[in-house]
C-alpha atoms as a PDB file:
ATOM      1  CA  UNK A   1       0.000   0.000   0.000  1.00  0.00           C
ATOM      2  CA  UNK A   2       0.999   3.989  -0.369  1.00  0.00           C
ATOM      3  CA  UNK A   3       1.360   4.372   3.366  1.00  0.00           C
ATOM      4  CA  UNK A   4       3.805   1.601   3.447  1.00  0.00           C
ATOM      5  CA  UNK A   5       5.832   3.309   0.662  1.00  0.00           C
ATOM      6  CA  UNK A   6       5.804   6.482   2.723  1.00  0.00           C
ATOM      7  CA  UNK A   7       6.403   4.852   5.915  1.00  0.00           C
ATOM      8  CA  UNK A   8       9.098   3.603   4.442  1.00  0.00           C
ATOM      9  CA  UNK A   9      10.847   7.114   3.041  1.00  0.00           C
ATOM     10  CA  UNK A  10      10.186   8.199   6.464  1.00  0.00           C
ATOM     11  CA  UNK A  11      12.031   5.259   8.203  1.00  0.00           C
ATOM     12  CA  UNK A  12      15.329   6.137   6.144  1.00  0.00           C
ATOM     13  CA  UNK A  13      15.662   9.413   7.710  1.00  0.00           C
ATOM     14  CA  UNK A  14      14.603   9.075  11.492  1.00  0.00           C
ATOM     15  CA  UNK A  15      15.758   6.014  14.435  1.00  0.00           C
ATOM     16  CA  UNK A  16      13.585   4.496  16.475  1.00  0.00           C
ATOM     17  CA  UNK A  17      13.090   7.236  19.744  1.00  0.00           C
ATOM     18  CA  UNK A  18      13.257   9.552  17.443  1.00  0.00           C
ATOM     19  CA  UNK A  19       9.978  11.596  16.981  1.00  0.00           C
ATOM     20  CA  UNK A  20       7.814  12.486  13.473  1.00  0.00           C
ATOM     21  CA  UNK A  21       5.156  14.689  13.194  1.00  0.00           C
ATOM     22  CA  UNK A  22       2.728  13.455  10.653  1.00  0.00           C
ATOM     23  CA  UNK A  23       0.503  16.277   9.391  1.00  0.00           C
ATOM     24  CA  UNK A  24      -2.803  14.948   7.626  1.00  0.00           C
ATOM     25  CA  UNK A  25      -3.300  11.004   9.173  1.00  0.00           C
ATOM     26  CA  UNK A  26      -6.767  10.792   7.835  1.00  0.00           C
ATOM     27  CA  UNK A  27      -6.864   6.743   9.407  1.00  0.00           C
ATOM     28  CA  UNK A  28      -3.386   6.293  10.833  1.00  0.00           C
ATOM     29  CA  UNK A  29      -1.936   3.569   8.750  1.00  0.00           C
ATOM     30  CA  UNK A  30       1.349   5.315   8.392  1.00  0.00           C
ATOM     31  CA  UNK A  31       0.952   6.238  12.050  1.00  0.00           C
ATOM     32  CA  UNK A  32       0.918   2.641  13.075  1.00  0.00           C
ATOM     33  CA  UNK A  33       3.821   1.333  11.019  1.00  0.00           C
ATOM     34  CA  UNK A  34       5.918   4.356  12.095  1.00  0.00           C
ATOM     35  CA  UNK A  35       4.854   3.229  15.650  1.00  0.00           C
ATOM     36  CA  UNK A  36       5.680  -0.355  15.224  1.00  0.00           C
ATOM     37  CA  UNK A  37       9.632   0.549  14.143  1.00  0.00           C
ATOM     38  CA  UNK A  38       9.890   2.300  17.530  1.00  0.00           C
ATOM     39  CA  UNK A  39       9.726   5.576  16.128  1.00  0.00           C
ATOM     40  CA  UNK A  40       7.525   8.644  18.341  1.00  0.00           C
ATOM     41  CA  UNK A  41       4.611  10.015  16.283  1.00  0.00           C
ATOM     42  CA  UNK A  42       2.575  12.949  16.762  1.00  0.00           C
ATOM     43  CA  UNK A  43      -0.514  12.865  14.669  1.00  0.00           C
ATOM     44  CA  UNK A  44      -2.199  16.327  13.339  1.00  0.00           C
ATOM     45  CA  UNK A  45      -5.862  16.006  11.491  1.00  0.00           C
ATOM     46  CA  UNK A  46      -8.596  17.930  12.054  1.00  0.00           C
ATOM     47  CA  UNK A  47     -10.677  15.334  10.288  1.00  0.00           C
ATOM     48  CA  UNK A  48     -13.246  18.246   8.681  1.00  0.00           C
ATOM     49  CA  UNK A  49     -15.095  16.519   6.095  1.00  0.00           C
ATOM     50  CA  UNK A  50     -14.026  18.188   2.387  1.00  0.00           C
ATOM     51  CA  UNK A  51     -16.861  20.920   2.379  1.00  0.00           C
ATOM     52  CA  UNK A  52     -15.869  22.707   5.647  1.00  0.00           C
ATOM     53  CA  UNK A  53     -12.346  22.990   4.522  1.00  0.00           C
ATOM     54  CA  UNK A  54     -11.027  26.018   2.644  1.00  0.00           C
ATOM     55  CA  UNK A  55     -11.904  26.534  -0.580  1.00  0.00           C
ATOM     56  CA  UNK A  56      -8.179  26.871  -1.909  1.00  0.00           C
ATOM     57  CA  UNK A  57      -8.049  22.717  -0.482  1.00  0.00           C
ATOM     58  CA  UNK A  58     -11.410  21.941  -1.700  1.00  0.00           C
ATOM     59  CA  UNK A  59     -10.217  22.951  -5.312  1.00  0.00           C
ATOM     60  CA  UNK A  60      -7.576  20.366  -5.458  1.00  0.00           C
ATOM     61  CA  UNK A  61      -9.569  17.699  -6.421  1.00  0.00           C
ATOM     62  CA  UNK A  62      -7.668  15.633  -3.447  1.00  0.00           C
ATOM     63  CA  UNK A  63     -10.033  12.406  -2.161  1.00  0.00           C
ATOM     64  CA  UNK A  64     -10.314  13.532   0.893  1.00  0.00           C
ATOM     65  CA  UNK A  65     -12.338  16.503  -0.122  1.00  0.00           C
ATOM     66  CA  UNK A  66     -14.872  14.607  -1.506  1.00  0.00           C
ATOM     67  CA  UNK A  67     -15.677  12.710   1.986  1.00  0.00           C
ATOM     68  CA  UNK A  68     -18.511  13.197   3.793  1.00  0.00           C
ATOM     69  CA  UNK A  69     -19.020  13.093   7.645  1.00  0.00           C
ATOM     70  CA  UNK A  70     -19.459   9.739   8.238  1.00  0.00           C
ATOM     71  CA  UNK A  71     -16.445   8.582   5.865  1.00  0.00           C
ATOM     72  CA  UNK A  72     -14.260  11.129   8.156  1.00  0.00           C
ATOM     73  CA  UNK A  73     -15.492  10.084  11.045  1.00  0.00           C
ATOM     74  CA  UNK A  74     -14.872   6.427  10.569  1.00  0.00           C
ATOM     75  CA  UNK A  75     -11.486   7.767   9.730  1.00  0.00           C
ATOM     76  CA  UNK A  76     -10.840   9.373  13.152  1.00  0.00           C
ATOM     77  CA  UNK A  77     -12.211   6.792  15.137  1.00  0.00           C
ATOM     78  CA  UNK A  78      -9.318   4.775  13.418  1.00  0.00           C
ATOM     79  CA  UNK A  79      -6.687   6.815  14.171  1.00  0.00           C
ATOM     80  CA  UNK A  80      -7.971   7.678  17.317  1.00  0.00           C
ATOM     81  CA  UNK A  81      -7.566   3.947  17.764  1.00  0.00           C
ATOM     82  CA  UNK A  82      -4.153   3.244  16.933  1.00  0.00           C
ATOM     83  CA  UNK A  83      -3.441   6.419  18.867  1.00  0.00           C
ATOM     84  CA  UNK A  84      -4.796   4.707  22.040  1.00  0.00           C
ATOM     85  CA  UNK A  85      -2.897   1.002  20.899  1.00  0.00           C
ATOM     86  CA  UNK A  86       0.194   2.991  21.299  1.00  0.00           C
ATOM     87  CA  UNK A  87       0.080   5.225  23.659  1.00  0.00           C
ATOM     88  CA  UNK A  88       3.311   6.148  24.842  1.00  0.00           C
ATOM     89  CA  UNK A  89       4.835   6.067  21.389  1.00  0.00           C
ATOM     90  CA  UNK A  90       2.093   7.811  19.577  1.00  0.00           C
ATOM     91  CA  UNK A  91      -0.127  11.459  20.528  1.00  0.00           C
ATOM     92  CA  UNK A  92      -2.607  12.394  18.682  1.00  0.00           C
ATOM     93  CA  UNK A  93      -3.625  16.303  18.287  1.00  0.00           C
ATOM     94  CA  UNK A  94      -7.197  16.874  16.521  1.00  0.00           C
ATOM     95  CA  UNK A  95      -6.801  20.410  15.397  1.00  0.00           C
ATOM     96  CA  UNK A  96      -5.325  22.469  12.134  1.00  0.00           C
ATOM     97  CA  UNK A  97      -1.998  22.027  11.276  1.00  0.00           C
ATOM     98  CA  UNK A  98      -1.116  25.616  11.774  1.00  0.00           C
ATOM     99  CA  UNK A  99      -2.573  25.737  15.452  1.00  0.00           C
ATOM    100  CA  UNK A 100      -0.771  22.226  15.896  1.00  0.00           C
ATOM    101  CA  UNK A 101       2.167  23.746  15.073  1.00  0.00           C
ATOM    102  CA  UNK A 102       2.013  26.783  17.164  1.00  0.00           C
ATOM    103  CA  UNK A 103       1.600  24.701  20.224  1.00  0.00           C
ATOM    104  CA  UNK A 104       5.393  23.107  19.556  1.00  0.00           C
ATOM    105  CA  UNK A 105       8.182  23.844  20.856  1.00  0.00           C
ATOM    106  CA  UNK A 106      10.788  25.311  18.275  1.00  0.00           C
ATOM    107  CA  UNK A 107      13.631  22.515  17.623  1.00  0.00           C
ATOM    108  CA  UNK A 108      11.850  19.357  19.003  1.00  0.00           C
ATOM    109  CA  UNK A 109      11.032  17.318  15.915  1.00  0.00           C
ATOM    110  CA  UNK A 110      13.509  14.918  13.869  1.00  0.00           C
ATOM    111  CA  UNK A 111      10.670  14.713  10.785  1.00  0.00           C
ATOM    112  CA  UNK A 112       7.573  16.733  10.149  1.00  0.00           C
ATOM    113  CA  UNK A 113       5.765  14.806   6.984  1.00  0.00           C
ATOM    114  CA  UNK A 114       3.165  17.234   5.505  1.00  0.00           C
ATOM    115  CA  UNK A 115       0.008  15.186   4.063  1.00  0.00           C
ATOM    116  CA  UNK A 116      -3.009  17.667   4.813  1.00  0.00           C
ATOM    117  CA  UNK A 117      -3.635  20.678   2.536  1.00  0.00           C
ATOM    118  CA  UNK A 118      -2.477  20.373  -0.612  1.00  0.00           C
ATOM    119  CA  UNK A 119      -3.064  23.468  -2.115  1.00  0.00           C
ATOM    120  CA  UNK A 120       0.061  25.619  -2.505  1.00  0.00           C
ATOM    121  CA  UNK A 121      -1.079  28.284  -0.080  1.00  0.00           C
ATOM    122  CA  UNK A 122      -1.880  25.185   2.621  1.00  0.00           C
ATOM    123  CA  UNK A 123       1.364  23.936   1.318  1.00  0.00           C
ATOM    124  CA  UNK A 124       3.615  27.322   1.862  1.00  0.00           C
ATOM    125  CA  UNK A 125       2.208  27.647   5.374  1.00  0.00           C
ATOM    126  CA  UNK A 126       2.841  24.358   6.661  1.00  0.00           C
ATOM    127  CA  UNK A 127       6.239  24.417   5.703  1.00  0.00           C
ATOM    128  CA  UNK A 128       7.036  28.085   7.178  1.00  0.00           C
ATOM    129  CA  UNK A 129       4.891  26.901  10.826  1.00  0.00           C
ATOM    130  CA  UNK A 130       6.634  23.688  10.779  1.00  0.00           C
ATOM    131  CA  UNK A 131      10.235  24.499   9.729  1.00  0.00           C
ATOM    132  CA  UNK A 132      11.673  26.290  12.948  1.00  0.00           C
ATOM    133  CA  UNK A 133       9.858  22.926  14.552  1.00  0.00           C
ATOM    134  CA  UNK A 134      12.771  20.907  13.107  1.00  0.00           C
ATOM    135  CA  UNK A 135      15.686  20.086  15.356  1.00  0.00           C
ATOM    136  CA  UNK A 136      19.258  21.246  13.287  1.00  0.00           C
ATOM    137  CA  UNK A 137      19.638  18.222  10.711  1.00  0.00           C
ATOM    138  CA  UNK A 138      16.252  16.961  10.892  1.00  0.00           C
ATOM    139  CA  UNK A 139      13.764  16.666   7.930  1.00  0.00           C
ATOM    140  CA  UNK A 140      10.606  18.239   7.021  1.00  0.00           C
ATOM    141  CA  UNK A 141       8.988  16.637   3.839  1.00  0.00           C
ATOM    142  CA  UNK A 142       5.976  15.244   2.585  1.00  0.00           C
ATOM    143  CA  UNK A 143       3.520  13.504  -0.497  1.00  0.00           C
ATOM    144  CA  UNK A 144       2.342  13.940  -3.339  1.00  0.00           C
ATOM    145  CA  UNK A 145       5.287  16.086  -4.707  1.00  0.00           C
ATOM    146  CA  UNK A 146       4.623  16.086  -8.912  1.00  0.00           C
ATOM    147  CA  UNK A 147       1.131  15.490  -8.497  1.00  0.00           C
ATOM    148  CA  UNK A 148      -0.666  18.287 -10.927  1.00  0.00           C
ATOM    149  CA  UNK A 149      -3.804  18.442  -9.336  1.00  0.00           C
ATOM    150  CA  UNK A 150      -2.326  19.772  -6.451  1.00  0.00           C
ATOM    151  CA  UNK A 151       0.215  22.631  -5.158  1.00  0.00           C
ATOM    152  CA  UNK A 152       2.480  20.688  -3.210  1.00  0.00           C
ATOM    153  CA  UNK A 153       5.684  21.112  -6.521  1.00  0.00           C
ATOM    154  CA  UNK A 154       5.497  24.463  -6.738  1.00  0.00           C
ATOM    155  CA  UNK A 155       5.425  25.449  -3.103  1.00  0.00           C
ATOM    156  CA  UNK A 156       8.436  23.382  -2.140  1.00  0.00           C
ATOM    157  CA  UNK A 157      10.612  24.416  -5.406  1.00  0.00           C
ATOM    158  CA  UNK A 158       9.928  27.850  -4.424  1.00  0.00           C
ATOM    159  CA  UNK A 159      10.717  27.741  -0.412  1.00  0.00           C
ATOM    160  CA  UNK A 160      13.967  25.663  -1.644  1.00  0.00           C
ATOM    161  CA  UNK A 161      15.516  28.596  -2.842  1.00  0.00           C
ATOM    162  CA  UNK A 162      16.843  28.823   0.015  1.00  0.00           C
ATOM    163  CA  UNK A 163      17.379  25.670   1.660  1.00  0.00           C
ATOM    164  CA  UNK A 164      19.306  22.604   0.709  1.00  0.00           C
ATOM    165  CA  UNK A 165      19.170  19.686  -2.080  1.00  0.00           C
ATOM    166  CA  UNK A 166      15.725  18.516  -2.381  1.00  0.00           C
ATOM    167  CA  UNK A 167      15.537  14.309  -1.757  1.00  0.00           C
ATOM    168  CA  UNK A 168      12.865  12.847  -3.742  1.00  0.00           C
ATOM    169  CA  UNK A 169      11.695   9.297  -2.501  1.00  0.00           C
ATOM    170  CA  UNK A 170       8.650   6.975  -3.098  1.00  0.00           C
ATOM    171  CA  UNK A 171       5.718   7.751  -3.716  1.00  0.00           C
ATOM    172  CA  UNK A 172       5.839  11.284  -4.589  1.00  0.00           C
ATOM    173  CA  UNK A 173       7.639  11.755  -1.131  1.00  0.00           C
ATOM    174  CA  UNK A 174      10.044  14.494  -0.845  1.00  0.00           C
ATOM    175  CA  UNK A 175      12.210  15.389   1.758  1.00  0.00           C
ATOM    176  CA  UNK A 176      14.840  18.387   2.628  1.00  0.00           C
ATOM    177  CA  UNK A 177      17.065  18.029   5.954  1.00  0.00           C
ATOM    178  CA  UNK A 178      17.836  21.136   7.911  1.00  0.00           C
END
């Protein structure tokens, strides 16, 4: 499956004890096999169905927008789930990503994977909330980079103009270390 493949990316660039933000969990799949390798996970979703999102996400034509309540909340009662079969390891916060990210502490995050809005204005925040999150030589990254329906190439070309080489991995991960 996809969240295997992405798990996987992920696993190349953090140790066990080390801890990953995942932004965007929608059922926790990823969560679980992040989880599983040892590896702390903080899980960011806000699980609201596709037409209470912005419009800018809503426009991207990405799956999730097209679920309704009950599909999203089956969805969080998974992840709230695996959240609760590893406790300890994993913590889940049910808010925005931006909010999420203004609640941690600068430089106390190995990996922040961005998954949620796809748009390139959702995309552009994320990355400037998240990025003082990462500890020096940590990662921020995230899917779907290429993808044309969405923002996600555009918005990552343009904030690397400033940062390091760009690490493309499967699929449609990227990746950029501090």
């Amino acid at each position: 499956m996809n969240h295997e493949l992405r798990a996987a990316a992920i696993l190349k660039r953090v140790k066990p004890g080390q801890t990953v933000v995942e932004v965007g969990v929608f059922r926790g799949e990823m969560t679980e096999l992040l989880a599983l390798a040892g590896v702390n996970v903080i899980m960011v979703d806000d699980w609201l169905p596709g037409h209470s999102q912005p419009l800018r996400y809503r426009r991207t034509g990405d799956y999730h927008t097209k679920l309704g309540t009950p599909s999203i909340n089956r969805a969080r009662r998974q992840a709230k789930h695996i959240a609760s079969q590893y406790a300890g390891l994993v913590s889940l916060l049910e808010m925005r990503s931006v909010d999420a990210a203004r609640h941690t502490p600068d430089r106390s995050i190995d990996l922040v994977f961005l998954d949620a809005d796809h748009s390139y204005e959702g995309v552009k925040q994320d990355w400037h909330e998240w990025l003082p999150k990462v500890v020096p030589g940590g990662y921020i990254g995230g899917h779907d980079y290429g993808d044309k329906r969405f923002g996600v190439k555009r918005a990552v070309d343009e904030s690397l103009a400033f940062w390091h080489k760009l690490e493309l991995d499967n699929n449609l991960t990227w990746f950029v270390q501090q």
